[in-house]
Protein backbone atom coordinates (compact mmCIF):
# COMPACT_ATOMS: atom_id res chain seq x y z
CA UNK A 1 88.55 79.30 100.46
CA UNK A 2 86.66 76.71 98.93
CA UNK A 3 85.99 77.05 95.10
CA UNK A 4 82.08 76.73 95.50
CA UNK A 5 82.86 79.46 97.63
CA UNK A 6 84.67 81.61 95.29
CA UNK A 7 81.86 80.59 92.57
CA UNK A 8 78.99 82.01 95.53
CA UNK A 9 81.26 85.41 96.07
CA UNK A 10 81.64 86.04 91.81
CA UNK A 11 78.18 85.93 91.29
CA UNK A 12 76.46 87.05 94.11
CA UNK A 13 74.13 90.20 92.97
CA UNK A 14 74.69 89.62 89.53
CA UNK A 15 71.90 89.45 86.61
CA UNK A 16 74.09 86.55 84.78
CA UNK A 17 77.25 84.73 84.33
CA UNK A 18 78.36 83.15 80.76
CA UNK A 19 79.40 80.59 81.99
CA UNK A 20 79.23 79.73 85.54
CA UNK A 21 80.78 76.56 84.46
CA UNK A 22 83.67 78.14 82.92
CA UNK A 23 83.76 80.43 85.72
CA UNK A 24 84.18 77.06 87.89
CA UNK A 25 87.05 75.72 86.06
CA UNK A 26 89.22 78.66 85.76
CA UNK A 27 89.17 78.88 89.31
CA UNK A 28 90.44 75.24 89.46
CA UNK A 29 93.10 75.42 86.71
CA UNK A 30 94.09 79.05 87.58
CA UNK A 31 95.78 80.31 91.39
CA UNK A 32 95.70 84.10 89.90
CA UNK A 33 93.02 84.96 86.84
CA UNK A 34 92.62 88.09 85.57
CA UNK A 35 89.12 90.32 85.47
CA UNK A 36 88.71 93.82 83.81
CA UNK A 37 86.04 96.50 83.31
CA UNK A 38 86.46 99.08 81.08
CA UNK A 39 85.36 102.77 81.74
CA UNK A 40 84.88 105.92 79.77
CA UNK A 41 86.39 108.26 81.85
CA UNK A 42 83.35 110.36 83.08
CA UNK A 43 82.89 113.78 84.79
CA UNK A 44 80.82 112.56 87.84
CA UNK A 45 81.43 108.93 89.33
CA UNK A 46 78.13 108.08 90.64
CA UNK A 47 76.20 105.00 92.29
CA UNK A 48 75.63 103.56 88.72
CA UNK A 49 79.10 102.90 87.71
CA UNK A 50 80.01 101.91 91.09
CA UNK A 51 77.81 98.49 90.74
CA UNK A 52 80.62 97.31 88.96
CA UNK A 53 83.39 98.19 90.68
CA UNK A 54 81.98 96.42 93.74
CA UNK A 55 82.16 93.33 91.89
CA UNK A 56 85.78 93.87 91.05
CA UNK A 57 85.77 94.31 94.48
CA UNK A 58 84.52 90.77 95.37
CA UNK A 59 86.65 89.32 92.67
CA UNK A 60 89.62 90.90 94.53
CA UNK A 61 88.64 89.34 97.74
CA UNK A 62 88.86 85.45 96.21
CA UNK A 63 92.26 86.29 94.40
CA UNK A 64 91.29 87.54 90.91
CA UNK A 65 93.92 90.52 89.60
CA UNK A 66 91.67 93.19 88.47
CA UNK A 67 92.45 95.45 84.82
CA UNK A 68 90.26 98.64 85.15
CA UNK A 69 90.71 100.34 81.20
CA UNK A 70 90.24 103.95 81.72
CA UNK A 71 89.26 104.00 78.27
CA UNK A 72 90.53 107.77 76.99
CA UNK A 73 90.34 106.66 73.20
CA UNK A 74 86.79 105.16 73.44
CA UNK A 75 85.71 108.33 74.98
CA UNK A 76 87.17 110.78 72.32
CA UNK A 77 85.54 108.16 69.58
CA UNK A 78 82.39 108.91 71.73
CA UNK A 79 83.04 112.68 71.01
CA UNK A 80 83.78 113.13 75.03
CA UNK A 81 86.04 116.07 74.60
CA UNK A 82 89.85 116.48 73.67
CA UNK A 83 92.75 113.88 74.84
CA UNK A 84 93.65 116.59 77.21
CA UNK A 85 90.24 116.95 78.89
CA UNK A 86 89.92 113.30 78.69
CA UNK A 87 92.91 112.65 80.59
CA UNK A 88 92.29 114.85 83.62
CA UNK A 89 89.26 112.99 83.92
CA UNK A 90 90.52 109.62 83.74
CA UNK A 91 93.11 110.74 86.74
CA UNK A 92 90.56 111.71 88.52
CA UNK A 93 87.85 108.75 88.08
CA UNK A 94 91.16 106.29 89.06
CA UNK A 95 91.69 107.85 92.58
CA UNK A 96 87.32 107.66 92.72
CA UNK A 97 87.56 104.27 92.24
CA UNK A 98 90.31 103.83 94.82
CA UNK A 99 88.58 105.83 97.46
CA UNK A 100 84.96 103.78 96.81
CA UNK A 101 87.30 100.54 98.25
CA UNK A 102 89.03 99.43 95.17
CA UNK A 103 92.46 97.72 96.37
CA UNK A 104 94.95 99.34 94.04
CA UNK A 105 97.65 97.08 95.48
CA UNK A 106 95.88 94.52 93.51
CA UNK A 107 94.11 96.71 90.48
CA UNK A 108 96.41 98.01 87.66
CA UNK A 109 94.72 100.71 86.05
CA UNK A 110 96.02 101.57 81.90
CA UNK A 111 94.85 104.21 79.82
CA UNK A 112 93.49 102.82 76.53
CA UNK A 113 96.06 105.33 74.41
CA UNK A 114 98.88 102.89 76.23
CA UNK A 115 98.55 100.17 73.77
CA UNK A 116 95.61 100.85 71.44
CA UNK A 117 97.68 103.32 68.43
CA UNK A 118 99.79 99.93 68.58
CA UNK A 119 100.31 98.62 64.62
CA UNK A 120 99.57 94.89 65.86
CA UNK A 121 96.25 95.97 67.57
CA UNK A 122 94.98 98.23 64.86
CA UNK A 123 95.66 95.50 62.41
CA UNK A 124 93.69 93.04 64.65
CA UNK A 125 90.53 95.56 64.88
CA UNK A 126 90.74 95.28 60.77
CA UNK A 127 90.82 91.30 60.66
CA UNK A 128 87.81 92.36 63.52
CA UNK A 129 86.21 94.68 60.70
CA UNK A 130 86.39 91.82 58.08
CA UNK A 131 84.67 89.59 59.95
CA UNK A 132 81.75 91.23 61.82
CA UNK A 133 78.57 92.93 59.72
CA UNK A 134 77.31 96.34 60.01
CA UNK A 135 74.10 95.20 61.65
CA UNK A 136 75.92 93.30 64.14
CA UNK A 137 78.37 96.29 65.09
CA UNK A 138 75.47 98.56 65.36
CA UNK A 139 73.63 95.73 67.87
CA UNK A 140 76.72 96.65 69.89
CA UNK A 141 76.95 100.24 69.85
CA UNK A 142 75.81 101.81 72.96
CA UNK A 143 72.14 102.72 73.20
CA UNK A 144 72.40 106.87 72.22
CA UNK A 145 74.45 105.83 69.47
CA UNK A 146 72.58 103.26 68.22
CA UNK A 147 69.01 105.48 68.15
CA UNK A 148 70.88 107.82 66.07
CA UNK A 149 69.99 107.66 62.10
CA UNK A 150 73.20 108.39 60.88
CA UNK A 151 75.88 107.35 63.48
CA UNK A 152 79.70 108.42 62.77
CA UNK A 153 82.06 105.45 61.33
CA UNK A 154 84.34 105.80 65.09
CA UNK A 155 80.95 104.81 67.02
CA UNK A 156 80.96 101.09 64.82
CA UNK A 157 84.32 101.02 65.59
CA UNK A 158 83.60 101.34 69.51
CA UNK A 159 82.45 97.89 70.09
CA UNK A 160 85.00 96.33 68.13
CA UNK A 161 88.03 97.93 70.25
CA UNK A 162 86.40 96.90 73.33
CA UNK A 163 86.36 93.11 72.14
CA UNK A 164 90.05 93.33 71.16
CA UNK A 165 91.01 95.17 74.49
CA UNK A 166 89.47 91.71 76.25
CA UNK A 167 92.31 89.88 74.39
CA UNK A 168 95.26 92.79 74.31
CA UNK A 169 94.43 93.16 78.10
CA UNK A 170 95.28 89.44 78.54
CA UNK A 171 91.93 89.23 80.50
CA UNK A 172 89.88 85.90 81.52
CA UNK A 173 86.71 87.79 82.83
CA UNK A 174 85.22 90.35 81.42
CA UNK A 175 82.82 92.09 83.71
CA UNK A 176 80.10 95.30 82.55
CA UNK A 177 76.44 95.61 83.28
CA UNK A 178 73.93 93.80 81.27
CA UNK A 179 73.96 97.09 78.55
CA UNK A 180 77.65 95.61 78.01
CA UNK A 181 76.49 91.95 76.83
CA UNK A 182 76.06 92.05 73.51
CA UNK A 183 79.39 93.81 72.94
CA UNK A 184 80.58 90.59 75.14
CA UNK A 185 79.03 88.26 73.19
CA UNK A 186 80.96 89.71 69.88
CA UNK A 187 83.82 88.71 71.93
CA UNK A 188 83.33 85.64 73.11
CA UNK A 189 82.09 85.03 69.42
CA UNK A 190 84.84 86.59 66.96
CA UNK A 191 87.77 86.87 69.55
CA UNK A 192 88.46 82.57 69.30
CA UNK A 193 88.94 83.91 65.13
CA UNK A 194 91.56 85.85 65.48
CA UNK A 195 93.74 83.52 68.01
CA UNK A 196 92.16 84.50 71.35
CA UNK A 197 90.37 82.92 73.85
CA UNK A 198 86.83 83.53 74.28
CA UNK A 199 86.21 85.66 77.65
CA UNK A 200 83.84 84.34 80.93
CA UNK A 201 81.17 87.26 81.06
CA UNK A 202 79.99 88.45 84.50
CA UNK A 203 76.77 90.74 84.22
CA UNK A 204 75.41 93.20 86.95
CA UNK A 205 72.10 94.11 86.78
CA UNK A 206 71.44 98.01 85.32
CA UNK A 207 70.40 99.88 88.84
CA UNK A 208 66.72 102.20 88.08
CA UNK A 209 67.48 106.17 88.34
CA UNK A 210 65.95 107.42 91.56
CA UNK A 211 63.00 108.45 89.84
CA UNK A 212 62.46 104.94 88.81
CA UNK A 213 63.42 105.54 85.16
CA UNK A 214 66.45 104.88 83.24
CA UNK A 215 69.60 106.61 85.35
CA UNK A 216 70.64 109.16 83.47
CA UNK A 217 73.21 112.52 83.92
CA UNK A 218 70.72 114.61 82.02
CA UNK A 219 67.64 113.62 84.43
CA UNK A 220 69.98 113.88 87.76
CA UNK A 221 67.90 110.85 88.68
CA UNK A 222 71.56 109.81 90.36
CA UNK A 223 73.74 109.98 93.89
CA UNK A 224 76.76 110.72 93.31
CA UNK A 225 80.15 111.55 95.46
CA UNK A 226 80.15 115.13 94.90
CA UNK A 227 76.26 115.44 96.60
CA UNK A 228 76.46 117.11 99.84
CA UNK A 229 74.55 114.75 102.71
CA UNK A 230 71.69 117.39 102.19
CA UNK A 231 71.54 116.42 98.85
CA UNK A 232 71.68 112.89 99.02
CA UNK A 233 68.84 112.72 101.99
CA UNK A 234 67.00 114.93 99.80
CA UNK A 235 67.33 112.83 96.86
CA UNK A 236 66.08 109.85 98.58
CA UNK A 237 63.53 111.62 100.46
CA UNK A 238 61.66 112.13 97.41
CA UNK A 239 62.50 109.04 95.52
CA UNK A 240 60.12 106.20 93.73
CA UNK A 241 59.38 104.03 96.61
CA UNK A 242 55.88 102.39 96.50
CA UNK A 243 55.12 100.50 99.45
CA UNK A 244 55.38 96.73 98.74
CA UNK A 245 57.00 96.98 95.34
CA UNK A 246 60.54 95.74 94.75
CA UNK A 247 60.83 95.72 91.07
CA UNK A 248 61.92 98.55 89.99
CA UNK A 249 62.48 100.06 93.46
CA UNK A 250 65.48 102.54 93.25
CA UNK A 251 65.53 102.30 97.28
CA UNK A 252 65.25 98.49 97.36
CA UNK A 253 68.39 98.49 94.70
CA UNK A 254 70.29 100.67 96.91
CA UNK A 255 70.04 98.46 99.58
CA UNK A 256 70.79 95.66 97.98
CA UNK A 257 73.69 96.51 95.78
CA UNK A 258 75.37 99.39 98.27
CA UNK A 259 74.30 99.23 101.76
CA UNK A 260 75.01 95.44 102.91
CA UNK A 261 77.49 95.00 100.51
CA UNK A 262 79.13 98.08 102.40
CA UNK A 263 77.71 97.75 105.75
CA UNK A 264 76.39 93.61 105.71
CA UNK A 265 73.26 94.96 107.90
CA UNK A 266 71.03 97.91 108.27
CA UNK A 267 69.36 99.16 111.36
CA UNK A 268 65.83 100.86 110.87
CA UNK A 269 65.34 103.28 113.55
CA UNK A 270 62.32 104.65 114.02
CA UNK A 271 59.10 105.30 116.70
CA UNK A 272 58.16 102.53 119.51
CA UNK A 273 54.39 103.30 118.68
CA UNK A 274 55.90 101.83 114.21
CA UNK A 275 57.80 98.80 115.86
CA UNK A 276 60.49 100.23 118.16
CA UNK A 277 64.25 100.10 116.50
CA UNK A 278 64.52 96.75 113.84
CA UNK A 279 67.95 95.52 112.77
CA UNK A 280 68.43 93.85 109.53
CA UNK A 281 71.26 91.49 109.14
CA UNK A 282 70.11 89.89 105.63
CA UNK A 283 68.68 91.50 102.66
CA UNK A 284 66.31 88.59 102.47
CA UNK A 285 64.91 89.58 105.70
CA UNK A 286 64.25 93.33 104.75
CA UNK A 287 63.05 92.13 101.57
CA UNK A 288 60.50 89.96 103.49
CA UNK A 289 59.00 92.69 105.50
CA UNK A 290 59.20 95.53 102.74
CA UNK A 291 56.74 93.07 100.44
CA UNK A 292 54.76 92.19 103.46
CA UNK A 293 54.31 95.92 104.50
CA UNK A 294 56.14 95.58 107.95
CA UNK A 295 58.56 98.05 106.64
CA UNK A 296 57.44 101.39 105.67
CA UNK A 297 58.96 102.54 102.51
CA UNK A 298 59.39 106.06 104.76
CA UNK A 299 61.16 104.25 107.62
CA UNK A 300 63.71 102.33 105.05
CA UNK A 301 64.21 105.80 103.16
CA UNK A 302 65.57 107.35 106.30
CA UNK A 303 68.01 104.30 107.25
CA UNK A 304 69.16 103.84 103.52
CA UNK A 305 69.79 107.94 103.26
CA UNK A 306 72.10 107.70 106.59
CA UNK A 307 74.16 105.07 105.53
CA UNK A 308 74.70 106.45 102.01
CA UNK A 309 76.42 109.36 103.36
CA UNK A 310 78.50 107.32 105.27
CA UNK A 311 79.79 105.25 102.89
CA UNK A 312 80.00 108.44 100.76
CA UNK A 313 81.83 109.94 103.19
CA UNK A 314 83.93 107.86 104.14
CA UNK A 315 84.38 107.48 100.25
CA UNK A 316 85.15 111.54 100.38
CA UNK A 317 87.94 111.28 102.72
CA UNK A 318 89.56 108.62 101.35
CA UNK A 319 89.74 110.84 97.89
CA UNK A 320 90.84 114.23 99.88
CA UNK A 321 93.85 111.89 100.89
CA UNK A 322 94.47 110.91 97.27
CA UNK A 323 94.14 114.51 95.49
């Protein structure tokens, strides 16, 4: 494969790449790079996170070795319960991850508690501390944290462990959605202090809740792998979906982002007297009729709730196999 190639696969359905020129010449200096994300292991893998591991899973396909950080020391900074309950999580989000298509012949997957109570690393996040202010360290904490008045001492720490894991993880691509950037940029800034090389950033776009708001556990604006296919046609069913709006469109996202990745087509089928049966090979192309109002936002609803719960499902048996 070509490298302009490789360059088209890395960014495709991405919201931005620092640098895509960088990008370009690690691919021609190196056969075998190296690209991580790092996860706080959660209770409920759902469509949100898995934006990200589909671009580990294109990064896979043009020869990158892919670092996922099940990040159990992050999460008990974060106050996400005890090592223990951590853990259990972490096992299970792993064998998620694997069933959703991740190759784990080619992903290594380390807890952060494997190399992050090391004296050289926690030495490193103090040269870290000396050199990075309070204001920017807050910039970086994640957003809950960082509308709190008084956030704890471990939640400044956060960003500054994630920067370092870049480096102790021996990684040349760091990949998170866009709410991961400015703890990125710290990296790529303070990192080249402390010895390291500065990371390439990849940057997915942050996927609307089906509701069109911000996704979010509390608002169970999400689809997730434990939904029954009830729940998930149900879900859609009564999604945001204005007719000839994209932005913000949870259904147009889901499209784009899950159902050709998965699929590379979607078939609408619906009444001769709407059109007779339409098959869409491109996104472009359903994009194109959606604006134009050829596609009903009912009709799309219908096709992008059936293949949901078969990728999910397919997804589901894989993980029945792994538990």
């Amino acid at each position: 494969m070509d490298i302009e190639k490789k360059i088209s696969i890395a960014t495709r359905n991405t919201e931005e790449v620092v640098t895509v020129d960088e990008l370009r010449a690690l691919l021609e200096e190196k056969e075998r790079p190296r690209a991580y994300v790092g996860y706080e292991p959660s209770g409920e893998i759902h469509l949100g996170h898995l934006i990200t591991v589909n671009k580990l899973k294109d990064l896979q396909s043009i020869g990158f070795e892919i670092v996922v950080l099940l990040a159990d020391i992050h999460a008990y900074l974060n106050e996400k319960g005890t090592f223990e309950e951590i853990r259990r999580l972490a096992e299970r989000n792993m064998k998620t991850f694997i069933a959703f298509g991740l190759d784990e012949k080619n992903a290594k997957f380390v807890l952060g508690s494997s190399y992050q109570l090391n004296k050289d690393y926690m030495l490193d996040i103090l040269k870290l501390a000396r050199i990075t202010t309070l204001n920017r360290a807050r910039r970086s904490m994640d957003e809950v944290s960082r509308r709190k008045e008084d956030p704890m001492v471990s939640q400044m720490i956060y960003p500054l462990m994630q920067s370092l894991d870049i480096a102790y993880l021996n990684i040349d691509v760091a990949v998170g959605g866009m709410d991961q950037r400015k703890i990125h940029m710290l990296a790529r800034e303070n990192l080249p202090a402390l010895g390291y090389k500065a990371p390439i950033c990849i940057h997915t776009p942050i996927i609307s809740g089906l509701d069109g708001e911000k996704m979010s556990k509390s608002k169970g604006n999400y689809i997730s792998i434990s939904d029954s296919p009830e729940d998930v046609e149900k879900k859609i069913m009564k999604a945001f979906c204005p007719s000839k709006v994209v932005e913000g469109n949870p259904i147009i996202d889901l499209a784009k982002h899950y159902i050709f990745p998965a699929f590379g087509k979607i078939k609408i089928e619906r009444d001769q007297k709407f059109g007779g049966d339409v098959e869409y090979e491109s996104f472009e192309s359903l994009l194109e009729d959606f604006k134009s109002g050829a596609l009903h936002p009912l009709d799309l609803k219908r096709a992008v709730a059936r293949y949901l719960n078969s990728f999910i499902e397919e997804a589901r048996d894989r993980l029945r196999k792994l538990s």
